[in-house]
PDB file of N, CA and C in Angstrom:
ATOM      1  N   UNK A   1     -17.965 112.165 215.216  1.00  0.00           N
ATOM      2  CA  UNK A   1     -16.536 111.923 215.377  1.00  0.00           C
ATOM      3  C   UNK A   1     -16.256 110.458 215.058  1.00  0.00           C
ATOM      4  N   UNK A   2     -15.617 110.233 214.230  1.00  0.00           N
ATOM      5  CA  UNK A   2     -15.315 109.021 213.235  1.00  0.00           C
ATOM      6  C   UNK A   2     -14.298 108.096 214.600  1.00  0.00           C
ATOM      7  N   UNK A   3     -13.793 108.977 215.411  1.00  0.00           N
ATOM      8  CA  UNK A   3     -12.467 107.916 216.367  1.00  0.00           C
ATOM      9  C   UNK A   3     -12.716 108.973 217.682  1.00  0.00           C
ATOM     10  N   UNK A   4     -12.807 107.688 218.817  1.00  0.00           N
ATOM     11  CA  UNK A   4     -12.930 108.540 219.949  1.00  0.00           C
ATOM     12  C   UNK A   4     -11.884 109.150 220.628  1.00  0.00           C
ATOM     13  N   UNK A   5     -11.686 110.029 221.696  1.00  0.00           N
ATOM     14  CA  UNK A   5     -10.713 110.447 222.300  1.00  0.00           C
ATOM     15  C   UNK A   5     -10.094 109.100 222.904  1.00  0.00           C
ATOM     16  N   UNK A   6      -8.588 109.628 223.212  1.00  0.00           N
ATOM     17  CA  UNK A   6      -7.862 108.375 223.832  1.00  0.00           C
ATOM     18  C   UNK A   6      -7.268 107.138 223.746  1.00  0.00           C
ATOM     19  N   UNK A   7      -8.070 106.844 222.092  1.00  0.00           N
ATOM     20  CA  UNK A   7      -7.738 105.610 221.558  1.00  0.00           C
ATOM     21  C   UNK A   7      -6.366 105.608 220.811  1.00  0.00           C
ATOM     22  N   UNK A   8      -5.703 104.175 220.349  1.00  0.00           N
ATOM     23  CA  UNK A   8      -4.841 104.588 219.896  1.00  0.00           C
ATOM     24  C   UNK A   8      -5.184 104.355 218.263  1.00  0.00           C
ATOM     25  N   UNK A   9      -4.582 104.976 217.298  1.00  0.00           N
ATOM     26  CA  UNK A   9      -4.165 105.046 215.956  1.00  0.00           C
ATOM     27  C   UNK A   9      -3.027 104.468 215.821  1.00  0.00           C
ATOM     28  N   UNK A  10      -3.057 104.349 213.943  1.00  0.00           N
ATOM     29  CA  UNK A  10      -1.810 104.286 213.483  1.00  0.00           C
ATOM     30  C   UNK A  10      -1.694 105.680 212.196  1.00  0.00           C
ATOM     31  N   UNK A  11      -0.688 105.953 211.543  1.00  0.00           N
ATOM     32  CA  UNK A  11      -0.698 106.873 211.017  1.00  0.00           C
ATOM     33  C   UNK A  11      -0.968 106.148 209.408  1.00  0.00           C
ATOM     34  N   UNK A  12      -1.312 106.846 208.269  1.00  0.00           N
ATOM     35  CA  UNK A  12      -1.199 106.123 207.159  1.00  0.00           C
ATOM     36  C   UNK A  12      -0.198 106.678 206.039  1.00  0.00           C
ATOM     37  N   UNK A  13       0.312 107.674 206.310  1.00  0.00           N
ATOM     38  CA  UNK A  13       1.517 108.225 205.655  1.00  0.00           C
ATOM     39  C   UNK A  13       2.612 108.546 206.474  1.00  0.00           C
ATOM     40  N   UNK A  14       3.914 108.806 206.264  1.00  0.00           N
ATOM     41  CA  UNK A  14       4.580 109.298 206.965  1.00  0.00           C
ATOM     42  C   UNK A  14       4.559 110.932 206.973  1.00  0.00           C
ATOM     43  N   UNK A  15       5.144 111.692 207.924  1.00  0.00           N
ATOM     44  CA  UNK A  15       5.113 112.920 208.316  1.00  0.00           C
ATOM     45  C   UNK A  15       6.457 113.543 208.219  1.00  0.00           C
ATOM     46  N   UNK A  16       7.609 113.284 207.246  1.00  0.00           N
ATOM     47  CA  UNK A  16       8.730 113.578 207.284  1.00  0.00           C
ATOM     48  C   UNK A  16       9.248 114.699 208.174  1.00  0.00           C
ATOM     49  N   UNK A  17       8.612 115.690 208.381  1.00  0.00           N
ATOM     50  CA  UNK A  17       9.126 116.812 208.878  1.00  0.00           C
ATOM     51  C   UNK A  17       8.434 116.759 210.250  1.00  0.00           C
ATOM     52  N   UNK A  18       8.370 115.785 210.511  1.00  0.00           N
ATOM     53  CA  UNK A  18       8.051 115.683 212.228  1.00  0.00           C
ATOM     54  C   UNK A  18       8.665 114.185 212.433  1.00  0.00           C
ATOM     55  N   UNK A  19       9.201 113.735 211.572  1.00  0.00           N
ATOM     56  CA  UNK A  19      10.112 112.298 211.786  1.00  0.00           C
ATOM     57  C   UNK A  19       9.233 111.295 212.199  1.00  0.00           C
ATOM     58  N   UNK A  20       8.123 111.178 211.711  1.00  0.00           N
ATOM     59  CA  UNK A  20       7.029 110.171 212.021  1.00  0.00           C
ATOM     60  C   UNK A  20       6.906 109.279 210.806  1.00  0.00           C
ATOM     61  N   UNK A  21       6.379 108.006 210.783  1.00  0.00           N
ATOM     62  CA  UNK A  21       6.699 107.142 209.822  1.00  0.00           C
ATOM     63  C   UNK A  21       4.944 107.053 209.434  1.00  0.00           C
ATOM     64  N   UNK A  22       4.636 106.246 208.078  1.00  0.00           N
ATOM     65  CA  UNK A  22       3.117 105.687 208.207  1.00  0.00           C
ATOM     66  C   UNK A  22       3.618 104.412 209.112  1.00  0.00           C
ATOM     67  N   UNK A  23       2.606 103.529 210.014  1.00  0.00           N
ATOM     68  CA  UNK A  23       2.795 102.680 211.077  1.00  0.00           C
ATOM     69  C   UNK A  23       2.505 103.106 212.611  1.00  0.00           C
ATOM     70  N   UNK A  24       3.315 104.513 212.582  1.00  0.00           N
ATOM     71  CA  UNK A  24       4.129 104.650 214.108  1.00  0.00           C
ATOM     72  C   UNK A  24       2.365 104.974 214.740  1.00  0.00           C
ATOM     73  N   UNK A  25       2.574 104.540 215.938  1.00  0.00           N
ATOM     74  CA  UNK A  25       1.365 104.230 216.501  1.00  0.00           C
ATOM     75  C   UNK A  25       0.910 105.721 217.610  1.00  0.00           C
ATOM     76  N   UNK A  26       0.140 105.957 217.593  1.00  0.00           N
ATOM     77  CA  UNK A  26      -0.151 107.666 218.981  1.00  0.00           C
ATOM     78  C   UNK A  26      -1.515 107.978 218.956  1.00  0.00           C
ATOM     79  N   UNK A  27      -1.791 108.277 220.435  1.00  0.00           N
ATOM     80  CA  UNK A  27      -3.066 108.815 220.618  1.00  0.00           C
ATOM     81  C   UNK A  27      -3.928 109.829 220.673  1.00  0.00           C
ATOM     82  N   UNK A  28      -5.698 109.611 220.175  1.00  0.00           N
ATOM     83  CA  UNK A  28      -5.980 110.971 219.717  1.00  0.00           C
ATOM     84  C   UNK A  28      -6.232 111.692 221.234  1.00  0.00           C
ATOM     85  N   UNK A  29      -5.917 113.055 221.205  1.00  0.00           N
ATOM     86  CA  UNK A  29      -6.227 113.525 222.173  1.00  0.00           C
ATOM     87  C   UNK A  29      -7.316 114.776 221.842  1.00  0.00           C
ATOM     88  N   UNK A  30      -7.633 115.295 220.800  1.00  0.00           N
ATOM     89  CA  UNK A  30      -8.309 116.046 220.297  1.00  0.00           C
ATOM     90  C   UNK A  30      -8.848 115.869 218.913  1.00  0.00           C
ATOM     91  N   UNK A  31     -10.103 116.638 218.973  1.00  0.00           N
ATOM     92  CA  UNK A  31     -10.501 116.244 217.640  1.00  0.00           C
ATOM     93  C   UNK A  31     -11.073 117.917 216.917  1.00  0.00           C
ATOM     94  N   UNK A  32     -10.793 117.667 215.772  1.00  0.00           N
ATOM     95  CA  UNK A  32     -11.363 118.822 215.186  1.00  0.00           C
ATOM     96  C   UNK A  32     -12.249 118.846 213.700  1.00  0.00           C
ATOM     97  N   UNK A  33     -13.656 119.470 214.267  1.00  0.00           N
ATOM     98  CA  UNK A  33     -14.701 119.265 213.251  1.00  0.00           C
ATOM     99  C   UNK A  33     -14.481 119.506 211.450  1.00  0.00           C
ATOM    100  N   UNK A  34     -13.637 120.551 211.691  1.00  0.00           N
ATOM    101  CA  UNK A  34     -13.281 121.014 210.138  1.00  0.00           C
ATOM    102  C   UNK A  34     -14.800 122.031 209.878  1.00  0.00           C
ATOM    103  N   UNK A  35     -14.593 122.697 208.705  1.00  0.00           N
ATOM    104  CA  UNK A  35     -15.171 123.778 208.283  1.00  0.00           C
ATOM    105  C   UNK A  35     -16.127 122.765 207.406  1.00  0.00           C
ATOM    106  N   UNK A  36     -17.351 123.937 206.796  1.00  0.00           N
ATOM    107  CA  UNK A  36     -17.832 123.010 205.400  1.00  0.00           C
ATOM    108  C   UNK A  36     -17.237 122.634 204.729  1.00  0.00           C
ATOM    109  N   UNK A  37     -17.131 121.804 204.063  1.00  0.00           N
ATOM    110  CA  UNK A  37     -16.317 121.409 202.803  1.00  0.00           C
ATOM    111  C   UNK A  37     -14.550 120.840 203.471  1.00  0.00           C
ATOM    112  N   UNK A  38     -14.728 120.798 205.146  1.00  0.00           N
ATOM    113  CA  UNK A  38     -13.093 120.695 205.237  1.00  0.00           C
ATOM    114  C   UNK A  38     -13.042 119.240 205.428  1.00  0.00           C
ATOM    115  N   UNK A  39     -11.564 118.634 205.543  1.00  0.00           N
ATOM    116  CA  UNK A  39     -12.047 116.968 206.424  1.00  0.00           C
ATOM    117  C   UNK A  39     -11.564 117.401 207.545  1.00  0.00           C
ATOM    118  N   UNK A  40     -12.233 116.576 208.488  1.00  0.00           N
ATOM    119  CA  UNK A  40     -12.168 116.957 210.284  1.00  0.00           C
ATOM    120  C   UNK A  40     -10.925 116.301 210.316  1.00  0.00           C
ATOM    121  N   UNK A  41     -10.247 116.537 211.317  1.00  0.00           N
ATOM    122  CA  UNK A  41      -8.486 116.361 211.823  1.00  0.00           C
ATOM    123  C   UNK A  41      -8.708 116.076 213.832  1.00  0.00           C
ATOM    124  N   UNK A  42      -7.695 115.413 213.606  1.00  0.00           N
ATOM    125  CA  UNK A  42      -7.515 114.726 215.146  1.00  0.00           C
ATOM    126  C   UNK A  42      -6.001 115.938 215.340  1.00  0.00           C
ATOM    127  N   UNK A  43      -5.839 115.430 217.142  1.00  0.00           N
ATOM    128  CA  UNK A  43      -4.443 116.050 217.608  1.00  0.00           C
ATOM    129  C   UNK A  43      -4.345 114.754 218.059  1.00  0.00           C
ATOM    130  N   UNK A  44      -2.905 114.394 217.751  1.00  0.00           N
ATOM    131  CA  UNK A  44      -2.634 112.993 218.482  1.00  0.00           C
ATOM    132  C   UNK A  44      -1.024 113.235 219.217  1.00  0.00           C
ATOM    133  N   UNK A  45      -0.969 112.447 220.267  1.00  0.00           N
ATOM    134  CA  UNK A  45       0.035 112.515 221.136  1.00  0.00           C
ATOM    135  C   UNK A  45       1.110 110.916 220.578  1.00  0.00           C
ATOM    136  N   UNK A  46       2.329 111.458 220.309  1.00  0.00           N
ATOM    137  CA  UNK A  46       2.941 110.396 219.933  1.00  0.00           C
ATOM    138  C   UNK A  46       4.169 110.246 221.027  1.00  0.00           C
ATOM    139  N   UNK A  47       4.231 108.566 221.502  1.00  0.00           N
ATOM    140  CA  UNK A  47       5.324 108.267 222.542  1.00  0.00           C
ATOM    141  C   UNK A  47       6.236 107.195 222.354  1.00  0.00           C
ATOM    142  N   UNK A  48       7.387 107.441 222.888  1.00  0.00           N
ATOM    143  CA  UNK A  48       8.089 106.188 222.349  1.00  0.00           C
ATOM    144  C   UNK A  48       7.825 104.976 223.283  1.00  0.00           C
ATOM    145  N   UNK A  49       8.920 104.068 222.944  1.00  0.00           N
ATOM    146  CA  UNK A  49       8.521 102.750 223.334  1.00  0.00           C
ATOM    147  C   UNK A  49       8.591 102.836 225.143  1.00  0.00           C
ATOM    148  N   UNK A  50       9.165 104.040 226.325  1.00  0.00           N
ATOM    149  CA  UNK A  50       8.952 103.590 227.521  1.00  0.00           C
ATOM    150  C   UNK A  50       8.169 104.674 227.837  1.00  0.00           C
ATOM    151  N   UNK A  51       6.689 104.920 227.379  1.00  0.00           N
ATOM    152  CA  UNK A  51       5.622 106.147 227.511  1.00  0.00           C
ATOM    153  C   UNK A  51       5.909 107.710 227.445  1.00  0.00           C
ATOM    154  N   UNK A  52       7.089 107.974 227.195  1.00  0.00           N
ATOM    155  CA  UNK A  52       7.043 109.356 227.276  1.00  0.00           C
ATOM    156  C   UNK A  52       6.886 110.111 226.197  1.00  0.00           C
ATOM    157  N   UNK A  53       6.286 111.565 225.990  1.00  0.00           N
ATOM    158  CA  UNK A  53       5.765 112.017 224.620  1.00  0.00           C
ATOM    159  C   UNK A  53       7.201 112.665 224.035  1.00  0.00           C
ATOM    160  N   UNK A  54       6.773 112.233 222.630  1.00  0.00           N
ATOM    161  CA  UNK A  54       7.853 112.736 221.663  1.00  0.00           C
ATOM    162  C   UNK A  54       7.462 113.817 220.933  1.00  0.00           C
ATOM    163  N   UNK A  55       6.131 114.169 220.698  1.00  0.00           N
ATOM    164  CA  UNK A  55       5.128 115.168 219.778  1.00  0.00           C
ATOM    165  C   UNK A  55       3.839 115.167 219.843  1.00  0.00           C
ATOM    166  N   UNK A  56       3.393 116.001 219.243  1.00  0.00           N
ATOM    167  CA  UNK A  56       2.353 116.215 219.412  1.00  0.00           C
ATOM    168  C   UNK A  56       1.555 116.748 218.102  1.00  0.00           C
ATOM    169  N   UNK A  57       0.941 116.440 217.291  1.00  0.00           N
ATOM    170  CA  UNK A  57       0.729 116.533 216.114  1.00  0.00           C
ATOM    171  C   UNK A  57      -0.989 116.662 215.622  1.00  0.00           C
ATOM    172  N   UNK A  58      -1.205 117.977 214.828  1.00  0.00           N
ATOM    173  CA  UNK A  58      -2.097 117.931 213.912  1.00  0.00           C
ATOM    174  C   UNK A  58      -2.506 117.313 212.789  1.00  0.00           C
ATOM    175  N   UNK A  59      -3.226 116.433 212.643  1.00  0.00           N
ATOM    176  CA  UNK A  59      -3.871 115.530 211.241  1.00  0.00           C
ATOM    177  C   UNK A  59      -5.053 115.423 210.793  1.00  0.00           C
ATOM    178  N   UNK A  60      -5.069 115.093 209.387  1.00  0.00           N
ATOM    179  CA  UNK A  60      -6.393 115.558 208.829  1.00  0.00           C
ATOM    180  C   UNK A  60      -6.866 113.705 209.428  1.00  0.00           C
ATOM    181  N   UNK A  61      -8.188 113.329 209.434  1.00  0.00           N
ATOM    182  CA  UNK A  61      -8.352 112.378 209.556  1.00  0.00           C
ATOM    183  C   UNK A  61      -8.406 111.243 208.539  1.00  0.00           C
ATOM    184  N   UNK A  62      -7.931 111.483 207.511  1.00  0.00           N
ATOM    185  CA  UNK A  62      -7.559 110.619 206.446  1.00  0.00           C
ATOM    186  C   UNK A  62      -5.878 110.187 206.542  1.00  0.00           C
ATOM    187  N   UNK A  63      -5.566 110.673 207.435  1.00  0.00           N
ATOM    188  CA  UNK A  63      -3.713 110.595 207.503  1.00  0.00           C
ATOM    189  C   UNK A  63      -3.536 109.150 209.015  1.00  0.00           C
ATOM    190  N   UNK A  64      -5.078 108.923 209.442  1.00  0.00           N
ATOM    191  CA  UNK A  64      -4.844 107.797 210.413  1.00  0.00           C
ATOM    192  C   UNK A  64      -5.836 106.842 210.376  1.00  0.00           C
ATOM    193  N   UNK A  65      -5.512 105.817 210.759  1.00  0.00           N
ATOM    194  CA  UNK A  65      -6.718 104.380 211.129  1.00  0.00           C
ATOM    195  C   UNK A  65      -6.527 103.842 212.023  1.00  0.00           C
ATOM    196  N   UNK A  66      -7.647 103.193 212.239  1.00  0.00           N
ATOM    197  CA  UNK A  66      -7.538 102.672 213.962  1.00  0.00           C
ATOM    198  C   UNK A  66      -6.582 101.099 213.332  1.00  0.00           C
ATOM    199  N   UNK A  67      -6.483 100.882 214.608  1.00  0.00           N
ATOM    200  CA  UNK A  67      -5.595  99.253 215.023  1.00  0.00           C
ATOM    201  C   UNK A  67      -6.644  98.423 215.013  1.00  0.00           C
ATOM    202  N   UNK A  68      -6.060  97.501 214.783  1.00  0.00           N
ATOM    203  CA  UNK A  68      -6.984  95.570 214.379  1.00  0.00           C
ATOM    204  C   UNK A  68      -5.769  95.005 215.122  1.00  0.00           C
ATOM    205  N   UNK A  69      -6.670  94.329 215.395  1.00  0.00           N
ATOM    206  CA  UNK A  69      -6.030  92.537 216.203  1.00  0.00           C
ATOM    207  C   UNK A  69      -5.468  91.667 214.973  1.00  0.00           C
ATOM    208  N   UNK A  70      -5.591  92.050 214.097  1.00  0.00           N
ATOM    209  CA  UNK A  70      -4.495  91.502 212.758  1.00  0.00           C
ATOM    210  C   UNK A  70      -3.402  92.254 212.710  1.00  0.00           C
ATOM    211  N   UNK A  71      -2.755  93.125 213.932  1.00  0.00           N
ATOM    212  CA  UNK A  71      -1.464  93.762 213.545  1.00  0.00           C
ATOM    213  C   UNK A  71      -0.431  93.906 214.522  1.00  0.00           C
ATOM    214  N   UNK A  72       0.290  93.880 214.392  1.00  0.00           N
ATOM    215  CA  UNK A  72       1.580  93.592 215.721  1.00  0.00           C
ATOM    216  C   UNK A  72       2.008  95.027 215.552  1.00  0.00           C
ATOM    217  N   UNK A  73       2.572  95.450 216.741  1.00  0.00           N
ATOM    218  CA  UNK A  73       3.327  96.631 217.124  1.00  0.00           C
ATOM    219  C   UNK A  73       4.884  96.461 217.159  1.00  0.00           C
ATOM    220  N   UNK A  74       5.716  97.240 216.390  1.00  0.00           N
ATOM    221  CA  UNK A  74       6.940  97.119 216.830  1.00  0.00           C
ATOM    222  C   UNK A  74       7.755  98.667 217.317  1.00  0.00           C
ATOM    223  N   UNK A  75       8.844  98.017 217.440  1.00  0.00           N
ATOM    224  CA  UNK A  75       9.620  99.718 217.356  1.00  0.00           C
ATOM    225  C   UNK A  75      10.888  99.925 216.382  1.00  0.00           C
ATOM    226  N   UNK A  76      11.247 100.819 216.502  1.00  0.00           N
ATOM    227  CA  UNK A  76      12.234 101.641 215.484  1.00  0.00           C
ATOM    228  C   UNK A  76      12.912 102.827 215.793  1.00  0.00           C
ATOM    229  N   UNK A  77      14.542 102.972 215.219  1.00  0.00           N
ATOM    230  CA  UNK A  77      15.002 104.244 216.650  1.00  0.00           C
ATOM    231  C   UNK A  77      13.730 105.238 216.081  1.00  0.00           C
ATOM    232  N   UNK A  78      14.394 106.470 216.341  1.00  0.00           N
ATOM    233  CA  UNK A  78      13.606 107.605 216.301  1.00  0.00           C
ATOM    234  C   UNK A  78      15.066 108.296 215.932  1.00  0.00           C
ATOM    235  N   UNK A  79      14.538 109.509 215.247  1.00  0.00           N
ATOM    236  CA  UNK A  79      15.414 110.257 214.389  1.00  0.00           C
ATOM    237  C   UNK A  79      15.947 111.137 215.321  1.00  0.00           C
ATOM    238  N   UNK A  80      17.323 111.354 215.479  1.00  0.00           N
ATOM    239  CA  UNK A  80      17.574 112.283 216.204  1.00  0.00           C
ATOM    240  C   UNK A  80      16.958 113.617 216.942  1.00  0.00           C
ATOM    241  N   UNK A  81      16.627 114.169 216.148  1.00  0.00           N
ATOM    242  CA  UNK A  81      15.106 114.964 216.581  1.00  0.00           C
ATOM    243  C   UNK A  81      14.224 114.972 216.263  1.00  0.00           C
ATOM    244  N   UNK A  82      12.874 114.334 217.323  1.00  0.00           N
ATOM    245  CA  UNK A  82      11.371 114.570 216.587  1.00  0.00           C
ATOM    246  C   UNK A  82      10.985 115.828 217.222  1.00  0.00           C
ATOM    247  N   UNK A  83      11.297 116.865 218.237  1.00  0.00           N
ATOM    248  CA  UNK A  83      10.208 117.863 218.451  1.00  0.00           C
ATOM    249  C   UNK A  83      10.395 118.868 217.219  1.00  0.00           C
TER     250      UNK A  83
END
């Protein structure tokens, strides 16, 4: 498992149809091995800026990277509906 449970990510594309941006920051809460030949995928929990969850989302693990101390966090509204 390339990223442990719990940690946080960032995303590296956006997710239009779940109103998620590349940036927006959420944690993995599951991980999934993938088949032969598949790439393994995380479940990550995404929250806004005062902790509460907005979604909950399937990704391949090429769609996230972990955080560096070279990067600041900000925020941004959120689209009228993310569930």
């Amino acid at each position: 498992m390339k990223y442990d449970l719990f940690i946080r990510v960032a995303l590296t594309e956006d997710l239009p149809e779940r109103h998620l941006r590349r940036g927006d920051v959420a944690t993995v809460v599951e991980y999934h091995p993938g088949r032969p030949g598949q790439e393994p995928g995380y479940t990550l929990e995404v929250f806004n800026a005062v902790s509460e969850t907005v979604d909950v989302v399937t990704v391949r693990e090429s769609q996230i990277e972990r955080l560096t101390a070279a990067e600041l966090l900000s925020v941004r509204p959120m689209a009228a509906s993310t569930a």
